[in-house]
N, C-alpha and C. Protein backbone atom coordinates (compact mmCIF):
# COMPACT_ATOMS: atom_id res chain seq x y z
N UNK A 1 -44.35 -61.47 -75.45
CA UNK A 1 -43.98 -60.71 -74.25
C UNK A 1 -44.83 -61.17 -73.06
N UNK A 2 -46.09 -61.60 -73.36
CA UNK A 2 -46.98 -62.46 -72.15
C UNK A 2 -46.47 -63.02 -71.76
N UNK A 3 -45.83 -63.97 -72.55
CA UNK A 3 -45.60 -65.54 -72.28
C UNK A 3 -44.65 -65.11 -71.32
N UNK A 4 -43.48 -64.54 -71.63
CA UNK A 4 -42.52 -64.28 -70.76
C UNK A 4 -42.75 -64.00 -69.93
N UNK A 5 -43.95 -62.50 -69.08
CA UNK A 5 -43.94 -62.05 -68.17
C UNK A 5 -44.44 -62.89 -67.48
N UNK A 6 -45.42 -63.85 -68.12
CA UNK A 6 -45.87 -65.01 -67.06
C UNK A 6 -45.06 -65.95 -66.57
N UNK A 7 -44.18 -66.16 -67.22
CA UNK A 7 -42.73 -67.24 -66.87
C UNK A 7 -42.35 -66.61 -65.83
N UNK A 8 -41.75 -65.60 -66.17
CA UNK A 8 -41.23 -64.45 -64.35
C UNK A 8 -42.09 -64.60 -63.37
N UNK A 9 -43.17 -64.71 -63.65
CA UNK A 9 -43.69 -64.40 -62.57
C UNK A 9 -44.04 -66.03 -62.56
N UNK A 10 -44.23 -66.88 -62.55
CA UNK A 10 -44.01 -68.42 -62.02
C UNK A 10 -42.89 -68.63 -61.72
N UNK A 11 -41.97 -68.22 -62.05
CA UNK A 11 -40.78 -68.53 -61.04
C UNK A 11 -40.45 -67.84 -60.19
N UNK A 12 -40.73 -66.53 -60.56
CA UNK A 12 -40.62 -65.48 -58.80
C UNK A 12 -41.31 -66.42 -57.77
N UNK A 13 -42.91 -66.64 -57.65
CA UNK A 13 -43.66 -67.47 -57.44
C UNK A 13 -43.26 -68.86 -56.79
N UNK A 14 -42.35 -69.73 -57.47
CA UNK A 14 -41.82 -70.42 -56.66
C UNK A 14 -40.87 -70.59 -56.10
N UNK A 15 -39.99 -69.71 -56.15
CA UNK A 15 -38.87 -69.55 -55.62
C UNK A 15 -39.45 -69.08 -54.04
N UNK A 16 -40.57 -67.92 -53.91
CA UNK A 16 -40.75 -67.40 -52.98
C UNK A 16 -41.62 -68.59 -52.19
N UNK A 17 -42.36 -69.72 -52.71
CA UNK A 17 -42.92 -71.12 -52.47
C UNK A 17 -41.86 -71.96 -51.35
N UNK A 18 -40.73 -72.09 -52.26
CA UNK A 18 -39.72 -72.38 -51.76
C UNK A 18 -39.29 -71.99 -50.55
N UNK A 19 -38.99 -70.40 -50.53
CA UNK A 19 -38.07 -69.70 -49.76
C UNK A 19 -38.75 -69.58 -48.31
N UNK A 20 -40.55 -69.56 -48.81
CA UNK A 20 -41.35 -69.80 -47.25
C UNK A 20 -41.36 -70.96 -46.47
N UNK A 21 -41.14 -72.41 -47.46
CA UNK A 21 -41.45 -73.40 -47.03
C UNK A 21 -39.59 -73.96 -45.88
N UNK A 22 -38.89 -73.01 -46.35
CA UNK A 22 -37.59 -73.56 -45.93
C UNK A 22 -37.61 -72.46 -44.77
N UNK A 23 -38.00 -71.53 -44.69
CA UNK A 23 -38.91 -70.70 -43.38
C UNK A 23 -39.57 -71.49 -42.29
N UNK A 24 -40.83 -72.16 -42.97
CA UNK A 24 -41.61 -73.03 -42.07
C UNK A 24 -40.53 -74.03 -41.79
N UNK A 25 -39.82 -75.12 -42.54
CA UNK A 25 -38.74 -75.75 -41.85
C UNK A 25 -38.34 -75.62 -40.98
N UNK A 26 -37.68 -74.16 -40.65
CA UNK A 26 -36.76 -74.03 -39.65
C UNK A 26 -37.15 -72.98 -38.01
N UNK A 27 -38.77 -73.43 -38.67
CA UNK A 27 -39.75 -72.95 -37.19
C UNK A 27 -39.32 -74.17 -36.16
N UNK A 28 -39.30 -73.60 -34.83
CA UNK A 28 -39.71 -74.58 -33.75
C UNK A 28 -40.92 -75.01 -33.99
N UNK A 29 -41.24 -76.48 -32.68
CA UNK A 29 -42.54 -77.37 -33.06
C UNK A 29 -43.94 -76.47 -32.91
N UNK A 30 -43.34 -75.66 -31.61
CA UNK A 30 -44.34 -74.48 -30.89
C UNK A 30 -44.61 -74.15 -32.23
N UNK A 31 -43.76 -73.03 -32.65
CA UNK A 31 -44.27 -71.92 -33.99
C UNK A 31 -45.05 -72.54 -35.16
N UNK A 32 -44.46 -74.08 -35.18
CA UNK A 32 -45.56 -74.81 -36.50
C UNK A 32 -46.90 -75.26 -35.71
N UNK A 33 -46.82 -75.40 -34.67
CA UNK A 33 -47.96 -75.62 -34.27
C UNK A 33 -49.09 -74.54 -34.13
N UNK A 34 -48.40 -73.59 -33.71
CA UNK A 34 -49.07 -71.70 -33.64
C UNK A 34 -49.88 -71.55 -35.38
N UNK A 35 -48.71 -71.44 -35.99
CA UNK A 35 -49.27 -71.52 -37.20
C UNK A 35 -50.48 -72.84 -37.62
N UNK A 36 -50.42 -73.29 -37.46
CA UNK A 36 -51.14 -74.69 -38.08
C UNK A 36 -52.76 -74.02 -37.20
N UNK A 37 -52.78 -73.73 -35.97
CA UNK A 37 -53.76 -73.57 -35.50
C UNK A 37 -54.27 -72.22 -36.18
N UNK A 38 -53.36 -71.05 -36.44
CA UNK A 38 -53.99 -69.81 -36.71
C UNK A 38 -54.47 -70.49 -38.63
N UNK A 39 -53.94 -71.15 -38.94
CA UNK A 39 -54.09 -71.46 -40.74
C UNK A 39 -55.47 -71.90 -40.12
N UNK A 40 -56.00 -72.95 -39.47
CA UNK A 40 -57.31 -73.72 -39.39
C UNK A 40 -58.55 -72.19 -39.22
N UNK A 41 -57.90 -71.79 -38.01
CA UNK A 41 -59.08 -70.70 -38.17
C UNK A 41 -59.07 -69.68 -39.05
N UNK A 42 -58.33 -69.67 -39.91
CA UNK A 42 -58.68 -68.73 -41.05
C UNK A 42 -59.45 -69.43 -42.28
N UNK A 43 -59.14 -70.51 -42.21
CA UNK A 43 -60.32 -71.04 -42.86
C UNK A 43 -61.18 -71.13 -42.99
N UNK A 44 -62.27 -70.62 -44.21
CA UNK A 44 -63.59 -70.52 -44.90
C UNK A 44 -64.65 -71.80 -43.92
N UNK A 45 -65.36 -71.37 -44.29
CA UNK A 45 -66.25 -72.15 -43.12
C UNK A 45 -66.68 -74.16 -44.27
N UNK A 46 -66.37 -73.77 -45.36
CA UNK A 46 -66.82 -74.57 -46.37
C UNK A 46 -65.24 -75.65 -45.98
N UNK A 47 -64.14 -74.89 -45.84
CA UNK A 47 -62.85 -76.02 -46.05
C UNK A 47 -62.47 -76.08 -44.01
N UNK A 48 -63.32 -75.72 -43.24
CA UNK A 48 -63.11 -75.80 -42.13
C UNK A 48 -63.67 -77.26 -41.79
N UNK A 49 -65.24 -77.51 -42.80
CA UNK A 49 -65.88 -78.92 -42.49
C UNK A 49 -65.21 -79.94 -43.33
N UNK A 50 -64.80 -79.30 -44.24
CA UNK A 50 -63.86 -80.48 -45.39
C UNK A 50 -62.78 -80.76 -44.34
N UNK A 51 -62.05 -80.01 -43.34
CA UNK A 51 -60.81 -80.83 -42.84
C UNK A 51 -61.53 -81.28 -41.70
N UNK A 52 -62.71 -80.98 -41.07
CA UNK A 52 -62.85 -81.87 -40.26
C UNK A 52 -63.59 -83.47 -40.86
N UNK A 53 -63.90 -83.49 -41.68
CA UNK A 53 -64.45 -84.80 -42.09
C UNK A 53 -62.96 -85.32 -42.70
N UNK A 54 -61.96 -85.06 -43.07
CA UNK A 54 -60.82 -85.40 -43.57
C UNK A 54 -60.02 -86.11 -42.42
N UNK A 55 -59.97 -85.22 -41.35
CA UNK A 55 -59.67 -85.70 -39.86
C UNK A 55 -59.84 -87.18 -39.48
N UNK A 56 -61.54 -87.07 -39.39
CA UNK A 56 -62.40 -88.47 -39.06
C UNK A 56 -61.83 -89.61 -39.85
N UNK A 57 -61.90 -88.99 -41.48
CA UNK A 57 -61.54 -90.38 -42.39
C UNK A 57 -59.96 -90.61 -41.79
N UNK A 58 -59.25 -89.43 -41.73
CA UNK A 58 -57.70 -89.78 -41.74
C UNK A 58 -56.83 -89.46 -43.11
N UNK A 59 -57.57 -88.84 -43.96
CA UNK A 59 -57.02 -88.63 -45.16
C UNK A 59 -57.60 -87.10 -45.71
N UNK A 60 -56.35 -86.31 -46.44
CA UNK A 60 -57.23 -85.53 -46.70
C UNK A 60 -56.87 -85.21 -48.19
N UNK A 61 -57.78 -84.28 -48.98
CA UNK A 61 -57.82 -84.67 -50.57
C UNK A 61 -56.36 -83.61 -51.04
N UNK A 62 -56.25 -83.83 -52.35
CA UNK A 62 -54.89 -82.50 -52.61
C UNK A 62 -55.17 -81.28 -52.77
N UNK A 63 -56.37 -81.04 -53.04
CA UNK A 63 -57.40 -79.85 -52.95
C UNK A 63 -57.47 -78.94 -51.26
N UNK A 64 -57.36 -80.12 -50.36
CA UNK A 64 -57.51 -79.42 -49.07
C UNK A 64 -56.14 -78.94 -48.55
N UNK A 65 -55.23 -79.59 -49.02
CA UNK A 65 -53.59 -79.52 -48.62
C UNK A 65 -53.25 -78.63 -49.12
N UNK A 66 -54.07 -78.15 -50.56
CA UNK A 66 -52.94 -76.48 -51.00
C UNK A 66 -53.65 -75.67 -50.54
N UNK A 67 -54.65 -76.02 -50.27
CA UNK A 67 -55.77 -74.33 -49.52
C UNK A 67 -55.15 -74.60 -48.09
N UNK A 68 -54.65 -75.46 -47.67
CA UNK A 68 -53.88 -75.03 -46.24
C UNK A 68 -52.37 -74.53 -46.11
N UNK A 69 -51.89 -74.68 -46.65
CA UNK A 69 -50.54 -74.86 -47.52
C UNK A 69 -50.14 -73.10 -47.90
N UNK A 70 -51.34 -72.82 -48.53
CA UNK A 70 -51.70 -71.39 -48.80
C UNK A 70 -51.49 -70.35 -47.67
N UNK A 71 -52.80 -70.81 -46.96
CA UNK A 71 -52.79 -70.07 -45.66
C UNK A 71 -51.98 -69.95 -44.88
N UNK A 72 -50.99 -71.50 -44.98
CA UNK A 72 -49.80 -71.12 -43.97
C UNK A 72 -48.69 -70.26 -44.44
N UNK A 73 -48.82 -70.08 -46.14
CA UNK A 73 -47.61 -69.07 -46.40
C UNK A 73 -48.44 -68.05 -46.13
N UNK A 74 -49.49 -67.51 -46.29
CA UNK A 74 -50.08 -66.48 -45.94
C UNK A 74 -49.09 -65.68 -44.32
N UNK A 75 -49.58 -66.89 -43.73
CA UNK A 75 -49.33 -66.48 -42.30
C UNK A 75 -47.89 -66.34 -41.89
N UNK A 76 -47.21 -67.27 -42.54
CA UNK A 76 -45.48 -66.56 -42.58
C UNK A 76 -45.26 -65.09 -42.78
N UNK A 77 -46.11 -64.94 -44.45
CA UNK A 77 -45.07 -64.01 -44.82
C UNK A 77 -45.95 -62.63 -43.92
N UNK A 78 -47.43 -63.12 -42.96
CA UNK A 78 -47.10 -62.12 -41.97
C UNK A 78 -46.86 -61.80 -40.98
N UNK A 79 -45.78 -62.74 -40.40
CA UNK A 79 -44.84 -62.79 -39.50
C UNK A 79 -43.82 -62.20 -39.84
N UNK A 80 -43.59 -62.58 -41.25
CA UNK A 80 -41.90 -62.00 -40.89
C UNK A 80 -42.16 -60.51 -41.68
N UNK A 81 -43.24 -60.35 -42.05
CA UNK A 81 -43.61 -58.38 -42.39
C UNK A 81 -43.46 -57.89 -41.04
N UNK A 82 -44.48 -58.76 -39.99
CA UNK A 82 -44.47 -58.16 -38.41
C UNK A 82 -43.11 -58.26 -37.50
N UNK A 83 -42.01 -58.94 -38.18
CA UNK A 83 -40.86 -58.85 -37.45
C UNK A 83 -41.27 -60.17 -36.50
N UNK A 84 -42.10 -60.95 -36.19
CA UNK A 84 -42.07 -61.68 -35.46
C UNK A 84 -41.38 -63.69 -35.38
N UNK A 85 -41.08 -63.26 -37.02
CA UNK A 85 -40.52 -64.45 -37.35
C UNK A 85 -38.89 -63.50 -38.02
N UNK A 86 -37.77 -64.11 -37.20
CA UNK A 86 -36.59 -62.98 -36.97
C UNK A 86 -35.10 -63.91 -37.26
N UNK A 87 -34.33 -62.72 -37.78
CA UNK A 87 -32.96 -63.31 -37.98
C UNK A 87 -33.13 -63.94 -39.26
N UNK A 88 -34.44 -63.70 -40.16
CA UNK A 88 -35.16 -64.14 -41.47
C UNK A 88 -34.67 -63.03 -42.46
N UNK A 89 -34.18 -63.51 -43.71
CA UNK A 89 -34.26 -62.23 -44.58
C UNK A 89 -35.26 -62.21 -44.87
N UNK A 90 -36.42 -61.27 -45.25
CA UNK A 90 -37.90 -61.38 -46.28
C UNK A 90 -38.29 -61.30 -47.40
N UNK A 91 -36.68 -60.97 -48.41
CA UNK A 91 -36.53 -61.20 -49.92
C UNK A 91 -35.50 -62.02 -49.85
């Protein structure tokens, strides 16, 4: 019965992965850019210097891309709780 409930819930999980990222898609450049800036400053002070030395090199690790990645679904899904990302279903 674990196993299962954990299956549900990895695919709820990415479906909703999915369903944000086809969200962020269909932001204007403005709104990905809004976002991209509010994701940086929510960042931990530890992965704030990791992307700026990532910057400098020009590369950044896969470790830094899902902790941003994160934050930006973070920040969708509270936009479209706040109504400010619109004409969106939110399930």
């Amino acid at each position: 019965i674990k196993i299962k409930l954990k299956e549900e819930e990895n695919k709820k999980r990415q479906e909703e992965i999915k369903r944000i990222g086809q969200i962020y898609n269909s932001l204007d450049p403005s709104q990905k850019e809004e976002i991209r800036i509010e994701t940086e400053k929510r960042l931990p002070d530890f992965w704030k210097e990791k992307l700026n030395k990532a910057r400098v090199k020009g590369e950044t690790s896969k470790l830094l891309e899902v902790v941003l990645e994160e934050k930006r679904r973070e920040i969708i899904k509270e936009w479209i709780d706040s109504g400010r990302i619109e004409g969106i279903n939110s399930k």
